[in-house]
C-alpha atoms as a PDB file:
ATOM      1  CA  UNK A   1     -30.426-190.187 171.851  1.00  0.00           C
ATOM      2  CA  UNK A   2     -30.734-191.218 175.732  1.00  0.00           C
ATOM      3  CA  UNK A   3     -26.972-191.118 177.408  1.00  0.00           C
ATOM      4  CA  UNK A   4     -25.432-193.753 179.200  1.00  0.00           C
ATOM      5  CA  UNK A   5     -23.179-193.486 182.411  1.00  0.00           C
ATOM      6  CA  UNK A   6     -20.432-195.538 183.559  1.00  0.00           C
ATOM      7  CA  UNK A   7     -20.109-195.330 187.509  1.00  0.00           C
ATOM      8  CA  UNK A   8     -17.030-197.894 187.509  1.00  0.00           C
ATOM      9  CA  UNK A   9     -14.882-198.307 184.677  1.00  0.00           C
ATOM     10  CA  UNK A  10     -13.230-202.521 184.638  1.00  0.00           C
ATOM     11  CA  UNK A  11     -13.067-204.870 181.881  1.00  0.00           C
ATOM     12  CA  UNK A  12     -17.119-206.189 182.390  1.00  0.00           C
ATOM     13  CA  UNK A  13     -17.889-202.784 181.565  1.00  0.00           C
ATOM     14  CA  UNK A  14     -15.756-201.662 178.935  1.00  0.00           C
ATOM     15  CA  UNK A  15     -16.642-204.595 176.655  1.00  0.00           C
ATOM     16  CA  UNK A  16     -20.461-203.385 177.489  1.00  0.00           C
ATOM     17  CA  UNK A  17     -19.398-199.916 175.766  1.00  0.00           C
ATOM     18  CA  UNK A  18     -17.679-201.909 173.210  1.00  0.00           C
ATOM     19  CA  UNK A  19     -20.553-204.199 172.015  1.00  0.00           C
ATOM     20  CA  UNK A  20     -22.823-201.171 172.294  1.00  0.00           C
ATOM     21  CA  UNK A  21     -20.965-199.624 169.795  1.00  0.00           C
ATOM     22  CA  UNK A  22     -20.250-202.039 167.622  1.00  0.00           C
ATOM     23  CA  UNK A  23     -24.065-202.509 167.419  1.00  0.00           C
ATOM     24  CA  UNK A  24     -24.305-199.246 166.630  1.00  0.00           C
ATOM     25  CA  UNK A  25     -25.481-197.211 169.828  1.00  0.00           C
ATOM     26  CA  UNK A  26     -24.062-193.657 168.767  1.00  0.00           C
ATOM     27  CA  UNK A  27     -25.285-191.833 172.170  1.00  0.00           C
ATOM     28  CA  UNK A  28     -23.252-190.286 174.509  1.00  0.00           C
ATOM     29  CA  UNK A  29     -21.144-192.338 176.914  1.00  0.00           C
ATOM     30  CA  UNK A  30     -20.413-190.560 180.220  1.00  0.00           C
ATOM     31  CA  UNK A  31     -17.286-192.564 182.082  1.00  0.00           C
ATOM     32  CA  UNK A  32     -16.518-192.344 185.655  1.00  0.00           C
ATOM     33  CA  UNK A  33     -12.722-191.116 186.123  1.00  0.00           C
ATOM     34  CA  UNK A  34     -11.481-193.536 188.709  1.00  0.00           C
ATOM     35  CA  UNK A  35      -9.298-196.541 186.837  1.00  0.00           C
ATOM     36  CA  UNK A  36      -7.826-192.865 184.707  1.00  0.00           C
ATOM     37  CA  UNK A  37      -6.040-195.071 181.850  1.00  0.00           C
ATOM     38  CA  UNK A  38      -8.485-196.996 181.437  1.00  0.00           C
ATOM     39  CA  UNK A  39     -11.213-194.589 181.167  1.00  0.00           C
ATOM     40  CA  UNK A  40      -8.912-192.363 178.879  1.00  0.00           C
ATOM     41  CA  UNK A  41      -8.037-194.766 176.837  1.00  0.00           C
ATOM     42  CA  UNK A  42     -11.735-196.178 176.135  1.00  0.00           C
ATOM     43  CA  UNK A  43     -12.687-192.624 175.488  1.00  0.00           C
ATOM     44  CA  UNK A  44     -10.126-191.721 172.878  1.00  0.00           C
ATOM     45  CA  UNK A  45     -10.811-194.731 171.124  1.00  0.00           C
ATOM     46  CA  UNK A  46     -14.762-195.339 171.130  1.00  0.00           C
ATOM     47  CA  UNK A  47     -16.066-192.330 171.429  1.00  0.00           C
ATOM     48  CA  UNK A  48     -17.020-191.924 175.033  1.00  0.00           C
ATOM     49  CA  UNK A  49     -16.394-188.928 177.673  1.00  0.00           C
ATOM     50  CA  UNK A  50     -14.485-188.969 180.855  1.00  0.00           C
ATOM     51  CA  UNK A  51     -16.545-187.004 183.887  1.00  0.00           C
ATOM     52  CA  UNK A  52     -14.637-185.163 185.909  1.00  0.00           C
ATOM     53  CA  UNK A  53     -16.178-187.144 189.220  1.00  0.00           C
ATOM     54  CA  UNK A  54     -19.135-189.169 189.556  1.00  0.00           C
ATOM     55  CA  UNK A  55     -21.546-186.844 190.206  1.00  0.00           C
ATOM     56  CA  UNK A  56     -21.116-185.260 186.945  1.00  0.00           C
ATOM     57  CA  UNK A  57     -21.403-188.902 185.891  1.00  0.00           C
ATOM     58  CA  UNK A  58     -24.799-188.916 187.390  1.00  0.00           C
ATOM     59  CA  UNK A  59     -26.022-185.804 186.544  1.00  0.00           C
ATOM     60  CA  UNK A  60     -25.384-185.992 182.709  1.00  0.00           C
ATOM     61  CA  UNK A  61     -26.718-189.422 181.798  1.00  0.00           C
ATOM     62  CA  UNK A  62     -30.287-191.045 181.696  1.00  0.00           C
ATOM     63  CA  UNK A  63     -29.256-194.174 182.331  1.00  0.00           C
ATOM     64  CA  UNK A  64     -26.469-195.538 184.943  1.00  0.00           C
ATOM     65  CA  UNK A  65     -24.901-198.637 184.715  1.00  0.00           C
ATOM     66  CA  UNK A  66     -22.932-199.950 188.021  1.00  0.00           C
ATOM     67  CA  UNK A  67     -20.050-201.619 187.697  1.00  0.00           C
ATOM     68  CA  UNK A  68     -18.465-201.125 191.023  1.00  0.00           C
ATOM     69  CA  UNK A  69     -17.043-204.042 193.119  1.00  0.00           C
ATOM     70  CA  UNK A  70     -19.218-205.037 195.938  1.00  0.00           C
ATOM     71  CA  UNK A  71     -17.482-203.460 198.966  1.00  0.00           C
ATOM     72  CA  UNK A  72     -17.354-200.349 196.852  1.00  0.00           C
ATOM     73  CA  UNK A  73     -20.918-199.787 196.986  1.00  0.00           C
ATOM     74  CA  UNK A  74     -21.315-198.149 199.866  1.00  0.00           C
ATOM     75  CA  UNK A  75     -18.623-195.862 199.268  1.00  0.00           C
ATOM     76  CA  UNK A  76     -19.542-194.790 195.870  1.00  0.00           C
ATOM     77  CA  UNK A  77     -23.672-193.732 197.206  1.00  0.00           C
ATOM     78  CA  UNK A  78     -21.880-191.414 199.739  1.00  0.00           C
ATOM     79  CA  UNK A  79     -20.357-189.390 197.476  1.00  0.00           C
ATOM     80  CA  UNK A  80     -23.164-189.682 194.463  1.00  0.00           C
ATOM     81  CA  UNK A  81     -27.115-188.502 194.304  1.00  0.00           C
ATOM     82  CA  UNK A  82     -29.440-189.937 191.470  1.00  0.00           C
ATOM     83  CA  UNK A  83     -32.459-188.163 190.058  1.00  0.00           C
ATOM     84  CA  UNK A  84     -35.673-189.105 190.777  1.00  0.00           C
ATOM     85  CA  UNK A  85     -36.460-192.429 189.079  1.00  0.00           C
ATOM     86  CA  UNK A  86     -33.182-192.386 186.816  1.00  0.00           C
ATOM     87  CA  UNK A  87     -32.148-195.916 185.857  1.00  0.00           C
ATOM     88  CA  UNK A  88     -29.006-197.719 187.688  1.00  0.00           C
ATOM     89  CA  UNK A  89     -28.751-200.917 185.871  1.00  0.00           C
ATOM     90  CA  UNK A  90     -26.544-203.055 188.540  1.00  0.00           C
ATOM     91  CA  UNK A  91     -24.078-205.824 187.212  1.00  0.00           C
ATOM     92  CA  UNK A  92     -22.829-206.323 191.251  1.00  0.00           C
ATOM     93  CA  UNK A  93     -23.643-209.706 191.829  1.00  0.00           C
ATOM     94  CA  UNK A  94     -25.142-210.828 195.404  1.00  0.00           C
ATOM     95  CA  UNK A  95     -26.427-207.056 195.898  1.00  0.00           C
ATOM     96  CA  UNK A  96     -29.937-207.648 195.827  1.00  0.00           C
ATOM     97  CA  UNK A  97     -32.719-205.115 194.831  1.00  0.00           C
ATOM     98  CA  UNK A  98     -34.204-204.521 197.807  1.00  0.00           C
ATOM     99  CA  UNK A  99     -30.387-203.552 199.014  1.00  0.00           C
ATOM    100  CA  UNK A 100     -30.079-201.732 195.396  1.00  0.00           C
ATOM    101  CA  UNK A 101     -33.229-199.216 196.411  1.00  0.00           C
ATOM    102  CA  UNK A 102     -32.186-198.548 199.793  1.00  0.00           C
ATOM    103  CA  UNK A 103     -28.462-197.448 198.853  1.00  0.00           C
ATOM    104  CA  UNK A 104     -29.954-195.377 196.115  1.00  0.00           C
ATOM    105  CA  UNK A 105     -33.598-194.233 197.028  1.00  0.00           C
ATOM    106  CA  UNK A 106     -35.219-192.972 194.351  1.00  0.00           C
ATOM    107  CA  UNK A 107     -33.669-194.574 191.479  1.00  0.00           C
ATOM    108  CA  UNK A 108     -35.375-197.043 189.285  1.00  0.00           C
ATOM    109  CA  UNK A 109     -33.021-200.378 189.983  1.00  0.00           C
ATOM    110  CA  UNK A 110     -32.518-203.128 187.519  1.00  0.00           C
ATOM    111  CA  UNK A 111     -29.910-206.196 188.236  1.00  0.00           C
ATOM    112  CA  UNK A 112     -28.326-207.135 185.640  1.00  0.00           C
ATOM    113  CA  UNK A 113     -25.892-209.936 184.328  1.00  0.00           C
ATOM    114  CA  UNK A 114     -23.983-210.793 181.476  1.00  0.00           C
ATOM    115  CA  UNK A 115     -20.723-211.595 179.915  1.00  0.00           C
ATOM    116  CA  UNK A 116     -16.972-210.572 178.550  1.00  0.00           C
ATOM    117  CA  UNK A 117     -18.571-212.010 175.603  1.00  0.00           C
ATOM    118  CA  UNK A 118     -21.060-208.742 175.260  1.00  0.00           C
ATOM    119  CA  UNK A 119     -18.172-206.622 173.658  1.00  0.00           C
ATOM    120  CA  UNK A 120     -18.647-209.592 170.283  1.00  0.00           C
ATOM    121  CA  UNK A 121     -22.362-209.027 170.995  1.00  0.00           C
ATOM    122  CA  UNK A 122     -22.503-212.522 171.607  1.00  0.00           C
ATOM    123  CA  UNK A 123     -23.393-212.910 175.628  1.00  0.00           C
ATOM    124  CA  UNK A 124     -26.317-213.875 177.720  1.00  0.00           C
ATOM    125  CA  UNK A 125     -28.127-210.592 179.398  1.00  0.00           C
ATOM    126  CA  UNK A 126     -30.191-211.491 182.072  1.00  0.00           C
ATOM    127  CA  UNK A 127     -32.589-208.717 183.635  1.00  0.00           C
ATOM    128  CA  UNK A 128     -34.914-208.718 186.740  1.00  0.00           C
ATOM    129  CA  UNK A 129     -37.081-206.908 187.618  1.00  0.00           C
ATOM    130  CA  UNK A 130     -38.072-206.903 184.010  1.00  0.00           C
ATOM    131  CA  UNK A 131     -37.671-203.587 182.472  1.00  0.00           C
ATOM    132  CA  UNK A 132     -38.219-202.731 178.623  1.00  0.00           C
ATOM    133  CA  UNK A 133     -36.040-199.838 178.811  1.00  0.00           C
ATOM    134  CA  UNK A 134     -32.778-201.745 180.397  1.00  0.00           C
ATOM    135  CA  UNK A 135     -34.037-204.835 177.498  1.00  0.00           C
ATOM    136  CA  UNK A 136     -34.357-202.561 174.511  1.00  0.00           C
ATOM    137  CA  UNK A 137     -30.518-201.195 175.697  1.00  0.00           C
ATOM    138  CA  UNK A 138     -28.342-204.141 176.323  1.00  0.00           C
ATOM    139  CA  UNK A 139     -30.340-206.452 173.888  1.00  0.00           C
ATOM    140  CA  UNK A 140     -28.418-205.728 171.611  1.00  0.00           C
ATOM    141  CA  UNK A 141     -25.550-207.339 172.813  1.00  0.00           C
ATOM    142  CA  UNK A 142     -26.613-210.779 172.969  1.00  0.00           C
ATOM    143  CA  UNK A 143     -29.786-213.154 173.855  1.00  0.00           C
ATOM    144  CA  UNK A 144     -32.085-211.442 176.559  1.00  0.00           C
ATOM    145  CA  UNK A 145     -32.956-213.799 179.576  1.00  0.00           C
ATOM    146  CA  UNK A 146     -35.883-211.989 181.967  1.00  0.00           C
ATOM    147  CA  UNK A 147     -36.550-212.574 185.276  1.00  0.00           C
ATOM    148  CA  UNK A 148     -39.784-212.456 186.755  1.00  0.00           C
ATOM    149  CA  UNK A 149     -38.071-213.337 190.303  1.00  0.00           C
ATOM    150  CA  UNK A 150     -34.722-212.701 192.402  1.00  0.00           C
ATOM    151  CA  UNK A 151     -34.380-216.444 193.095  1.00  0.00           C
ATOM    152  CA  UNK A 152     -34.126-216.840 189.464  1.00  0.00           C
ATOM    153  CA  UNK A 153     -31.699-214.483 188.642  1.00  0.00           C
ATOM    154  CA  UNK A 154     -29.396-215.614 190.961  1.00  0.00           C
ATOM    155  CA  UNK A 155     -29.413-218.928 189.455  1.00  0.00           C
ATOM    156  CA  UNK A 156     -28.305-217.108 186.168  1.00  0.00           C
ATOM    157  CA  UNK A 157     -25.898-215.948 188.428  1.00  0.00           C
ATOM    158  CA  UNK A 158     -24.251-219.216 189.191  1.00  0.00           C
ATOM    159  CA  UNK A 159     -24.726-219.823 185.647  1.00  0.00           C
ATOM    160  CA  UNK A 160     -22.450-217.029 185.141  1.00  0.00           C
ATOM    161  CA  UNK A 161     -19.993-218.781 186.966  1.00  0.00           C
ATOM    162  CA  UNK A 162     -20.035-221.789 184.875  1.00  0.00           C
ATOM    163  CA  UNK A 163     -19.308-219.609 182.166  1.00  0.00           C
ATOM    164  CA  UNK A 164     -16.088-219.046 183.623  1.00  0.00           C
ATOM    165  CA  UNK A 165     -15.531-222.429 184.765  1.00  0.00           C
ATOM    166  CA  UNK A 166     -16.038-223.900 180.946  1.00  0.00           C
ATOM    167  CA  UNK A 167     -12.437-222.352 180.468  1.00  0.00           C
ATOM    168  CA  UNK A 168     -11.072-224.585 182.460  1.00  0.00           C
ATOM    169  CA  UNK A 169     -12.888-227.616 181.153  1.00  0.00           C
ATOM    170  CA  UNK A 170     -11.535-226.561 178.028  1.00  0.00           C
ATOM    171  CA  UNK A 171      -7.947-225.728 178.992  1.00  0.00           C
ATOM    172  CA  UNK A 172      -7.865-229.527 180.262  1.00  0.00           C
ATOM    173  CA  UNK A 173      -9.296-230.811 177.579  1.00  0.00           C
ATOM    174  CA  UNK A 174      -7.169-228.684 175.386  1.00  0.00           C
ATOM    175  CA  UNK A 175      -3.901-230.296 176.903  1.00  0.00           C
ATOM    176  CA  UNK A 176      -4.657-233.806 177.215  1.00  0.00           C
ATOM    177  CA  UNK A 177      -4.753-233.318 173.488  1.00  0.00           C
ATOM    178  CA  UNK A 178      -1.346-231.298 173.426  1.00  0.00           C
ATOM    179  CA  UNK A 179       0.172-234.022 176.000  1.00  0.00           C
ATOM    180  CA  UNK A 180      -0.763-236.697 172.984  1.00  0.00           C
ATOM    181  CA  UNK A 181       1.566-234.798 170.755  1.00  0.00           C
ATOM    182  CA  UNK A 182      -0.998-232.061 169.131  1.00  0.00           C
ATOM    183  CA  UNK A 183       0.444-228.854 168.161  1.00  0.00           C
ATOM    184  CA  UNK A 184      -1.337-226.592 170.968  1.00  0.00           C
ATOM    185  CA  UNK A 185      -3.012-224.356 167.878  1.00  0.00           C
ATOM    186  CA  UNK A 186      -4.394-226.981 166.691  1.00  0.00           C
ATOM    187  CA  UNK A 187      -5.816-229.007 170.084  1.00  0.00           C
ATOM    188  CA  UNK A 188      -7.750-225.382 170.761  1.00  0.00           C
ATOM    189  CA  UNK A 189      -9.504-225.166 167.371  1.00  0.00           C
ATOM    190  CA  UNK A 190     -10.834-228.854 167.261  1.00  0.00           C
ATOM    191  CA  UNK A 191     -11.582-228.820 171.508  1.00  0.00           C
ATOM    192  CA  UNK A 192     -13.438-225.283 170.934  1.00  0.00           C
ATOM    193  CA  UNK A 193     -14.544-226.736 167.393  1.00  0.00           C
ATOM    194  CA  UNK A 194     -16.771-229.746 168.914  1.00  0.00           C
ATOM    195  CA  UNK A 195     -17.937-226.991 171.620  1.00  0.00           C
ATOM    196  CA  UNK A 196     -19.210-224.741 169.008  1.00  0.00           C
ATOM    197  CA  UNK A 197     -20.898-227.945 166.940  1.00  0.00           C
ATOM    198  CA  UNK A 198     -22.575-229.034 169.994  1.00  0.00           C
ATOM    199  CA  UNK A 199     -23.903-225.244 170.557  1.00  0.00           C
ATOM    200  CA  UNK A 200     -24.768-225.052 167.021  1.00  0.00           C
ATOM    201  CA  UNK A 201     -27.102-228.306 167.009  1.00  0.00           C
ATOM    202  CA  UNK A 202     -28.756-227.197 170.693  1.00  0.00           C
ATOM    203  CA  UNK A 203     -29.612-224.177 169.574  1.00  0.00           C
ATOM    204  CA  UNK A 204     -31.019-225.776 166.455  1.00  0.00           C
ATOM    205  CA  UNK A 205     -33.068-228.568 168.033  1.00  0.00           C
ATOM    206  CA  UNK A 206     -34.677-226.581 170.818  1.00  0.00           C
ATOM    207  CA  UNK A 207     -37.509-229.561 171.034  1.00  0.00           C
ATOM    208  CA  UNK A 208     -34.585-231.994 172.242  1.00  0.00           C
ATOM    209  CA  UNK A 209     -33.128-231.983 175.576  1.00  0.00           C
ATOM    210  CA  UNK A 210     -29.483-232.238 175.669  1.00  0.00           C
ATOM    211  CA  UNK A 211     -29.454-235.316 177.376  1.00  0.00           C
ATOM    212  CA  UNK A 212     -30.992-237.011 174.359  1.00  0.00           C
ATOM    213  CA  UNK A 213     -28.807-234.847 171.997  1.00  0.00           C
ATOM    214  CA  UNK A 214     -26.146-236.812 173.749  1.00  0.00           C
ATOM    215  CA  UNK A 215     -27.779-239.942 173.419  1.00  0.00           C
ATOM    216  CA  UNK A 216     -27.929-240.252 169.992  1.00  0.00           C
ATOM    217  CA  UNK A 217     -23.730-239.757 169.354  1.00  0.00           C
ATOM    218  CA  UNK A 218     -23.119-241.945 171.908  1.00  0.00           C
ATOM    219  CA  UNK A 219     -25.037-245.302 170.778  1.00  0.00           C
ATOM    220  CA  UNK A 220     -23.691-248.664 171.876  1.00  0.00           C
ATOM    221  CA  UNK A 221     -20.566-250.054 170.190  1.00  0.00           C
ATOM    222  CA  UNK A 222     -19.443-246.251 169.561  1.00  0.00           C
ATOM    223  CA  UNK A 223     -15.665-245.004 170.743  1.00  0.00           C
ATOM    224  CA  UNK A 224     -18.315-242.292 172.379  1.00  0.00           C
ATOM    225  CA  UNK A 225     -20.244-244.645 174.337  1.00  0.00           C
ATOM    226  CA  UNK A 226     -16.624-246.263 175.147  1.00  0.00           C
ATOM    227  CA  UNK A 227     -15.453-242.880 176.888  1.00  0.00           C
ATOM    228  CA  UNK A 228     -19.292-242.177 178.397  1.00  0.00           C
ATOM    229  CA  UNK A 229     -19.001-245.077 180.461  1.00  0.00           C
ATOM    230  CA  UNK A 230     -15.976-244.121 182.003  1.00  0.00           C
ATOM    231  CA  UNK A 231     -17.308-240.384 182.473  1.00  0.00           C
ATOM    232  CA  UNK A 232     -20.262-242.130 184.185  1.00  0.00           C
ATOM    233  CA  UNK A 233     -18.280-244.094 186.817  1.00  0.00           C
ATOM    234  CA  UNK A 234     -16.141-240.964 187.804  1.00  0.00           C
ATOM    235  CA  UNK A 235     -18.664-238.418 187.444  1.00  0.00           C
ATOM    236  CA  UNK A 236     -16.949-235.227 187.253  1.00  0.00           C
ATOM    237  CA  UNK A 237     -20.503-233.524 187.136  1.00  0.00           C
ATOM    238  CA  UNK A 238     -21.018-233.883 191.016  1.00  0.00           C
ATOM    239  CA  UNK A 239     -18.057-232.014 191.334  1.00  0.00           C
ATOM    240  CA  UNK A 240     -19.577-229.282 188.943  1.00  0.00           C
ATOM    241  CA  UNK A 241     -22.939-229.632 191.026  1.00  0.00           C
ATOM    242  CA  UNK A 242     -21.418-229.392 194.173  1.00  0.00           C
ATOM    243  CA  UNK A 243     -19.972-225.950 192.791  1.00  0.00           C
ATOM    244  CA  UNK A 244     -22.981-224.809 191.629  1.00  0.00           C
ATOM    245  CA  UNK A 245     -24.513-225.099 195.551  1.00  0.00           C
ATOM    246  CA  UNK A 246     -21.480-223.688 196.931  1.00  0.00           C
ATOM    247  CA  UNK A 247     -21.936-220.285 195.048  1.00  0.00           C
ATOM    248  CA  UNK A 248     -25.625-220.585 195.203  1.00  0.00           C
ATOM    249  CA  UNK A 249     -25.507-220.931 198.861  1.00  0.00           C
ATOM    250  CA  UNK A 250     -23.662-217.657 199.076  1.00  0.00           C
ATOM    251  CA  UNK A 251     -25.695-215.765 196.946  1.00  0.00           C
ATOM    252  CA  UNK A 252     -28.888-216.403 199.144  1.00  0.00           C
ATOM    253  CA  UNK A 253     -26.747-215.739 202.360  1.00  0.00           C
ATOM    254  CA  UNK A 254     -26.185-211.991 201.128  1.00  0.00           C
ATOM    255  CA  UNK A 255     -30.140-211.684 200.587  1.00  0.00           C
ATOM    256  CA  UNK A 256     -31.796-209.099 202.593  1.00  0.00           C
ATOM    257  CA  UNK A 257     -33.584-210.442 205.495  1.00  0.00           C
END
């Protein structure tokens, strides 16, 4: 059973060893010892072993996943060596590939990005370069999105971010209904409850765009239609686009020139 090691030990990461086990990967699971508790604490309960530095991280796994924070990176290759075309599977965002290889020559790089939601096995992995090796891994902790380009990817990067911005939404949205007099328990399950429908029926109808998904709730004369309008003259969705460009922006600024 091919290894896995853990240079970087945070929450993305631990809920990628979770979801790996609860999908049933038994191999071993080498852990970097920097964030000790952590790392101790993920090893007593799932299984996993804590390296006594990272080069013994390195040396006893087959496959390396990064997990680092960006201004860490540089840091972390000083004091590490990777074997000959040994995969580091990088979940840095903005450190692009070309950046990846230079940092660690020799290695076989992979970006990769996901979510918090991978420990329920129910993220979004995105790959590039594509990779059946790093696929056939992490697949099975969600829906696999594969990237024949870097300009791509970091589009699913700012995607990302919206998946961390939908909390918000939500958390809005969840008190407007609280503010009305809803018991807060019960303003979370219906305002999550329409989210899920609306998932639910996407993912069912992938022949219909959403926009006409949309279309068909709110018809004319509906209490939908009624609330559309409004949305439409205070468009809230230029502020999410205008979001979107900002982190976008950024992304491509930190590309290798």
């Amino acid at each position: 059973m091919q290894s896995l090691g853990i240079l970087g030990v945070g929450e993305l990461t631990e809920t990628i060893v979770r979801g790996l086990r609860r999908s049933g990967f038994d191999g071993p699971i080498r852990l970097s010892p920097r964030n000790a508790a952590k790392a101790r604490a993920l090893a007593a309960e799932l299984a996993c072993e804590v390296m006594p530095d990272n080069q013994a991280v390195v040396d006893n796994a087959d496959m390396l996943l990064l997990g680092v924070r960006p201004d860490k990176v540089p840091e972390l290759a000083r004091e590490i060596r990777l074997k000959d075309d040994q995969r580091l599977l990088s979940l840095v965002a903005g450190l692009h590939l070309r950046t990846l290889q230079e940092t660690f020559p020799g290695a076989r790089c992979v970006r990769v990005m996901l979510s918090c939601a991978a420990q329920f096995n129910q993220t979004t992995v995105v790959v590039y370069p594509p990779d059946p090796a790093t696929q056939s891994r992490l697949g099975p902790l969600g829906s696999l999105v594969v990237m024949d380009d870097e300009a791509a990817f970091e589009l699913a990067t700012v995607a990302a971010c919206m998946n961390g911005w939908f909390y918000f939404l939500l958390h809005d949205l969840q008190h407007w209904l609280v503010d009305k007099g809803l018991p807060a328990e019960q303003a979370r399950t219906l305002v999550l409850g329409n989210l899920q429908d609306c998932v639910a029926s996407a993912r069912a109808r992938p022949d219909q765009t959403l926009k006409a998904m949309g279309e068909a709730i709110a018809t004319p004369g509906t209490f939908t239609a009624t609330g559309l309008d409004v949305l439409h003259h205070q468009p809230g969705s230029a502020t999410w686009a205008a979001a979107c460009e900002v982190v976008f922006d950024a992304l491509l600024n930190r590309a290798p020139r």
